[in-house]
N, C-alpha and C. Protein backbone atom coordinates (compact mmCIF):
# COMPACT_ATOMS: atom_id res chain seq x y z
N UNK A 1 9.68 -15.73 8.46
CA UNK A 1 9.90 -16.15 7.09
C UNK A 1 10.32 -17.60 7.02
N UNK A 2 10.21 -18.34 8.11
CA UNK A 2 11.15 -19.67 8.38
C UNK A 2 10.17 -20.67 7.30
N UNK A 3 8.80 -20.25 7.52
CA UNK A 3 7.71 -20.79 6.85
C UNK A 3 7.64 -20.92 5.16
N UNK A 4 8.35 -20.19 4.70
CA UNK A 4 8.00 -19.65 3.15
C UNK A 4 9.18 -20.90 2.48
N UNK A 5 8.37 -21.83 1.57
CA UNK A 5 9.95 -22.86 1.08
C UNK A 5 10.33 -22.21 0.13
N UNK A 6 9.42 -21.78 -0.95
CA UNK A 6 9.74 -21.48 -2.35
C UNK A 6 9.92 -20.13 -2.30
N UNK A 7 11.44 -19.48 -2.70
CA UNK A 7 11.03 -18.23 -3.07
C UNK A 7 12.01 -17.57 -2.66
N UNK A 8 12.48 -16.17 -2.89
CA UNK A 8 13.13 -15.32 -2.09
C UNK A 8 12.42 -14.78 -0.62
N UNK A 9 13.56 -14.98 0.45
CA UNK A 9 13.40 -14.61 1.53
C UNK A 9 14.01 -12.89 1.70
N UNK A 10 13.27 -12.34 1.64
CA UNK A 10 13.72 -10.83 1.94
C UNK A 10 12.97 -9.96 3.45
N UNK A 11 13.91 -9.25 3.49
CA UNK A 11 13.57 -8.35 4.62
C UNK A 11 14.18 -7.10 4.88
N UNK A 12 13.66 -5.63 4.39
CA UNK A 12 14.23 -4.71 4.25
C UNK A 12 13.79 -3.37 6.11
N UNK A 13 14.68 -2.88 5.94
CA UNK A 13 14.27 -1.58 7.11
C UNK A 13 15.03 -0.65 6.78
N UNK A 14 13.85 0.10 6.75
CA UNK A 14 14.49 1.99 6.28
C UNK A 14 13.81 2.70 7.57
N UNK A 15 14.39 4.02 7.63
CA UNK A 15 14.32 4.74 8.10
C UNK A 15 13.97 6.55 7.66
N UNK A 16 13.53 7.48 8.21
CA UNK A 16 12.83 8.91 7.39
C UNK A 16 12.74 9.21 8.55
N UNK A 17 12.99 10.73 8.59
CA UNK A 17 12.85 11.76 9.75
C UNK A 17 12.19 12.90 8.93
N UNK A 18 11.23 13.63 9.40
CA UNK A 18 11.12 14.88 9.31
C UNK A 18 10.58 15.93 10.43
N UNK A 19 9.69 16.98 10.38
CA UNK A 19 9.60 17.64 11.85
C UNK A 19 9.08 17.10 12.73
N UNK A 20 8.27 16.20 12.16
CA UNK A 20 7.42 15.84 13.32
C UNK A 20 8.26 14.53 13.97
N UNK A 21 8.99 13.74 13.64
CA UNK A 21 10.01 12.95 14.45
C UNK A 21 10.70 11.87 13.45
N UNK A 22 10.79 10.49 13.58
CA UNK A 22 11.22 9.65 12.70
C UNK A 22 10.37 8.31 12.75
N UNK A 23 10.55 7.69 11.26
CA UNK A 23 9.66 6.64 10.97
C UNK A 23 10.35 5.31 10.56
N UNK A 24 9.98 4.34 11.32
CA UNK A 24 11.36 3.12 11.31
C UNK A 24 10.15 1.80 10.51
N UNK A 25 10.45 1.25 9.31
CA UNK A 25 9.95 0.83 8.68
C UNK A 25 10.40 -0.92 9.06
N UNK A 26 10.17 -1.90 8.94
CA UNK A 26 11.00 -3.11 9.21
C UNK A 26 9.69 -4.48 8.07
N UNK A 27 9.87 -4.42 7.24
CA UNK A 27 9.14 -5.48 6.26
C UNK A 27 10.12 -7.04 5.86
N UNK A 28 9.11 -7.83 5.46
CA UNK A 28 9.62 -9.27 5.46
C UNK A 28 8.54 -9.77 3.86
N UNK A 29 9.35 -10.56 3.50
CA UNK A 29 8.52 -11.14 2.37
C UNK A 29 7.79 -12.63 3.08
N UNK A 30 7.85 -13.10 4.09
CA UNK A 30 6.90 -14.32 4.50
C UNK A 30 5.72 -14.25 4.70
N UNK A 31 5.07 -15.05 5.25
CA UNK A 31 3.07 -15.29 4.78
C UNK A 31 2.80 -14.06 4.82
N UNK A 32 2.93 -12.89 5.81
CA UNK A 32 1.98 -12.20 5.89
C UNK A 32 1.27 -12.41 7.19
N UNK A 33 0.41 -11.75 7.10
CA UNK A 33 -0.84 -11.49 8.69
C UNK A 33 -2.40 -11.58 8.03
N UNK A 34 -3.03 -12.27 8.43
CA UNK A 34 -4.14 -12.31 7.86
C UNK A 34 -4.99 -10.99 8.28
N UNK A 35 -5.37 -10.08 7.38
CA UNK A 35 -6.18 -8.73 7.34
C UNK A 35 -6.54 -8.71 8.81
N UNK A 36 -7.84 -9.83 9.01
CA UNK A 36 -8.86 -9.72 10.22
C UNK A 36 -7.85 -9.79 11.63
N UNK A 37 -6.38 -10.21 11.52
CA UNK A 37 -5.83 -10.05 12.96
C UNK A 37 -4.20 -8.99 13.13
N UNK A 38 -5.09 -8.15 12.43
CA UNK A 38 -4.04 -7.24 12.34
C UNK A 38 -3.81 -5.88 13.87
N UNK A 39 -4.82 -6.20 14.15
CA UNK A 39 -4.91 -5.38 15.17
C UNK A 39 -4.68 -6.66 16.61
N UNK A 40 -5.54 -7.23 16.38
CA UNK A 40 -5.21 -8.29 17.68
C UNK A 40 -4.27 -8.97 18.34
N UNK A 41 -3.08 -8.61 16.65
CA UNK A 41 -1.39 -9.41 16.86
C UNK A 41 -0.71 -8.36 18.02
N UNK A 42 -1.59 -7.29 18.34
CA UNK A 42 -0.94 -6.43 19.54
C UNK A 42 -1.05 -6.40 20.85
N UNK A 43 -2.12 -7.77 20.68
CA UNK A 43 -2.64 -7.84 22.33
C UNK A 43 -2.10 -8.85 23.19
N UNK A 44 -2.39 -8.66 24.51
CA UNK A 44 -1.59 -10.00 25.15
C UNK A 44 -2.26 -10.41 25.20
N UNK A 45 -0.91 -11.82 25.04
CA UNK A 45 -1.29 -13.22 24.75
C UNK A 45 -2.30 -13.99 23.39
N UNK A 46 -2.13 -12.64 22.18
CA UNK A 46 -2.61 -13.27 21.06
C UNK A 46 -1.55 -13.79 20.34
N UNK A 47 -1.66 -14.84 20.07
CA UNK A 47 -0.60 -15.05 19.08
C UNK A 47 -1.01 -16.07 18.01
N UNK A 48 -0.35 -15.84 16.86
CA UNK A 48 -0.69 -16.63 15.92
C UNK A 48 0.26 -17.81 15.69
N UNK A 49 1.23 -18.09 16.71
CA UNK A 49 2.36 -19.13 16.10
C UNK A 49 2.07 -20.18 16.87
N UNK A 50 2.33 -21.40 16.95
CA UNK A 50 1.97 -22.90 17.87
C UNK A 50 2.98 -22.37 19.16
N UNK A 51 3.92 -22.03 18.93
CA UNK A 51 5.16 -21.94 20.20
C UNK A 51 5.28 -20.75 21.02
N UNK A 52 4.17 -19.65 20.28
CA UNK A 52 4.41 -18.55 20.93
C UNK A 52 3.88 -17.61 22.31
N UNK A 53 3.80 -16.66 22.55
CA UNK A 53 3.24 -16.99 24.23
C UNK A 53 2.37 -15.55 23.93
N UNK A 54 2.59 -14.79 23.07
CA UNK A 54 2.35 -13.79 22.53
C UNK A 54 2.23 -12.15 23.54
N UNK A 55 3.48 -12.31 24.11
CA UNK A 55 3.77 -11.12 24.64
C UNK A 55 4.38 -9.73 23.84
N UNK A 56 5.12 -10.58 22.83
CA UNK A 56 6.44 -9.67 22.17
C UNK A 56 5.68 -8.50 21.52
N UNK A 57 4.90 -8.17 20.95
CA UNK A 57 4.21 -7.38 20.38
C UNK A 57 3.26 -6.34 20.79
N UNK A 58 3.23 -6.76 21.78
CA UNK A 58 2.31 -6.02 23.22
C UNK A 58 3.30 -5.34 24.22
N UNK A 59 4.59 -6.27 24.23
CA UNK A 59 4.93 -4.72 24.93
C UNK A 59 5.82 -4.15 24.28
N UNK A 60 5.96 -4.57 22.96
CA UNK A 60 6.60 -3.39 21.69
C UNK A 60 5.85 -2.14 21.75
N UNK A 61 4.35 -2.69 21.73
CA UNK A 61 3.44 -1.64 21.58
C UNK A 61 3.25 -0.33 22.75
N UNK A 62 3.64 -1.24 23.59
CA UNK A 62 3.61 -0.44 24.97
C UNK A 62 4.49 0.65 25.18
N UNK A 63 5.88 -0.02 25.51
CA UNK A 63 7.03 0.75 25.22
C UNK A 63 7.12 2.25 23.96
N UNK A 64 6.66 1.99 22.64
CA UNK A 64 6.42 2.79 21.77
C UNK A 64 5.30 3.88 21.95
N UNK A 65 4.29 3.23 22.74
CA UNK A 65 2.82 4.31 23.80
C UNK A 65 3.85 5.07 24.35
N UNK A 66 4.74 4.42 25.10
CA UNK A 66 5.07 5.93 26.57
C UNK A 66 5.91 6.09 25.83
N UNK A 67 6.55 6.13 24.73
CA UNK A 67 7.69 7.44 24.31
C UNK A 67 6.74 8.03 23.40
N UNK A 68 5.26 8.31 23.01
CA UNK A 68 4.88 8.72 22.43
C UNK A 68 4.66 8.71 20.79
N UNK A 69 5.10 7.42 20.73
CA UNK A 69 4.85 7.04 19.32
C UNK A 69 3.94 6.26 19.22
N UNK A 70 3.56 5.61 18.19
CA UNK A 70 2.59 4.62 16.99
C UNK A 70 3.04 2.99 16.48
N UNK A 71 3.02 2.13 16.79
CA UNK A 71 3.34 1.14 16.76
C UNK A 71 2.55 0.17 15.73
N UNK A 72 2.44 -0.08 14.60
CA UNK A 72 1.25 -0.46 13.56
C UNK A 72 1.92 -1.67 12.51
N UNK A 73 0.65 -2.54 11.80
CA UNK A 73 1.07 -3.62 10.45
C UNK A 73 0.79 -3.04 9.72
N UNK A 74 0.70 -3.51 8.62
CA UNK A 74 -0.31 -4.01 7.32
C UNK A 74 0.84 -4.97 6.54
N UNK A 75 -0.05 -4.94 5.23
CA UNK A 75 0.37 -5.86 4.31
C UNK A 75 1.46 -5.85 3.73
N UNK A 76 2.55 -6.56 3.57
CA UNK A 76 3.71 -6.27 2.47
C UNK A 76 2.83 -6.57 0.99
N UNK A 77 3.49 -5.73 0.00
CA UNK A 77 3.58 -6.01 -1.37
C UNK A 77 4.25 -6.53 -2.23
N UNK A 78 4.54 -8.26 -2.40
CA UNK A 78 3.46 -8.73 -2.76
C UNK A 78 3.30 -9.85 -2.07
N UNK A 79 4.01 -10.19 -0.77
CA UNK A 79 3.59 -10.76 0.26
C UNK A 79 4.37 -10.60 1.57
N UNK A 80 3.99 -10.98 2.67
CA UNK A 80 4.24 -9.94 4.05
C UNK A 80 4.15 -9.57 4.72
N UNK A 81 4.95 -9.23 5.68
CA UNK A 81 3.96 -7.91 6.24
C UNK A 81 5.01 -6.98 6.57
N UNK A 82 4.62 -5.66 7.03
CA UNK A 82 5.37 -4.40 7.12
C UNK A 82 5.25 -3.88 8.92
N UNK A 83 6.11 -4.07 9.67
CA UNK A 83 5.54 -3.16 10.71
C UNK A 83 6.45 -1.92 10.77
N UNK A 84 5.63 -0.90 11.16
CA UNK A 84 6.01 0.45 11.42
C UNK A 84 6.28 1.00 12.63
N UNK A 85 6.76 1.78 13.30
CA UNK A 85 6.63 2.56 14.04
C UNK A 85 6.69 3.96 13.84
N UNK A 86 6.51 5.02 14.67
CA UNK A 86 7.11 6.40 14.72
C UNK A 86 7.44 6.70 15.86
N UNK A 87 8.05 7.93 15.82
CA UNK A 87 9.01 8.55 17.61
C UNK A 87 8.75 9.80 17.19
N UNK A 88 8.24 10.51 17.83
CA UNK A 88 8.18 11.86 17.92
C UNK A 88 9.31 12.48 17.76
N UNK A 89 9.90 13.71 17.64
CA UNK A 89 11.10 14.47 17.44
C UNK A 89 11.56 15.08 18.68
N UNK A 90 12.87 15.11 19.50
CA UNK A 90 13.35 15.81 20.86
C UNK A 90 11.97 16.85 21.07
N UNK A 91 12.10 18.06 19.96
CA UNK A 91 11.18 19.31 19.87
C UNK A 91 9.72 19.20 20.13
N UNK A 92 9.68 17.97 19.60
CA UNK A 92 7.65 17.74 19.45
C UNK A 92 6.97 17.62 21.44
N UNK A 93 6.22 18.05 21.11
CA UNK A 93 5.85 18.51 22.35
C UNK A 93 5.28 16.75 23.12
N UNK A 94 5.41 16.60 24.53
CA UNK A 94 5.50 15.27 25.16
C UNK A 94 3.96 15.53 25.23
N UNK A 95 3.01 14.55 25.19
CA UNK A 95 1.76 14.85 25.68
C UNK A 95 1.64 13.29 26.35
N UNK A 96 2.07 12.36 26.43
CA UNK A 96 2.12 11.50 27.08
C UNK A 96 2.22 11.71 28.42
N UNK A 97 1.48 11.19 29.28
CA UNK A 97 2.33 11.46 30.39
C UNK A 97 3.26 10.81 30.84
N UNK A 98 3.28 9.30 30.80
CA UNK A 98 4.32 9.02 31.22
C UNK A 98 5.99 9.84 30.66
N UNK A 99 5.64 9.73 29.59
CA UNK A 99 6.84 10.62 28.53
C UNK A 99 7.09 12.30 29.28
N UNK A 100 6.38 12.58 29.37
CA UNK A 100 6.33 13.80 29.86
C UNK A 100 6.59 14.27 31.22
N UNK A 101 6.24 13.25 32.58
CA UNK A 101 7.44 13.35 33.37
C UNK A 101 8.51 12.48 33.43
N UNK A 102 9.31 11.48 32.29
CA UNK A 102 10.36 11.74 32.42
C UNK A 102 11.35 12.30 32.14
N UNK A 103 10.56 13.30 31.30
CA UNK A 103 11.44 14.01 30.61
C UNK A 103 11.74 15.31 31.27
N UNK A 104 10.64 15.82 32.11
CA UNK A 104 10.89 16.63 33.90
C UNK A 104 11.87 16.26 34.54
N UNK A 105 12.01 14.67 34.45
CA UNK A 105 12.96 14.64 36.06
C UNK A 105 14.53 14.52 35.71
């Protein structure tokens, strides 16, 4: 949001559980992500900033793979962006494997 001059700077994170596990919300009112690199901001070494090296997001993504969750953007409303995650619930069954033997040993 360092980018945005005019305007309110906001940034909210909620949180929701239900059976299937919990959902951690984390949104910002700055530029946003342009549509077409919404998926690519997850890869290494993409990055969209002059200074950045673009690891951080890749192994957010990673880390969130082996506990068996979902790691995702999109758009804030009415400018933004929103990233999400989810975590499965203790109960929900491990199908990961990595997740799944450590939760064996």
């Amino acid at each position: 949001m360092g980018s945005v001059e005019v305007g309110v700077r906001a940034l909210s994170i909620s949180t929701a559980q239900d059976h299937t596990g919990v959902l951690v919300a984390v949104g910002d009112s700055g530029p946003g992500i342009d549509p077409a690199h919404l998926e690519r901001i997850f890869e290494a070494f993409y990055t969209t900033k002059s200074s950045g090296v673009g690891m951080g997001l890749s192994i957010c993504r990673s880390i969130v793979d082996a506990h068996g969750g979902r790691l995702w953007a999109e758009a804030n409303k009415p400018r933004g962006a929103v990233f999400q995650l989810t975590l499965p619930g203790a109960e929900t069954e491990l199908t990961n494997p990595i997740q799944a033997a450590a939760h064996r040993a």
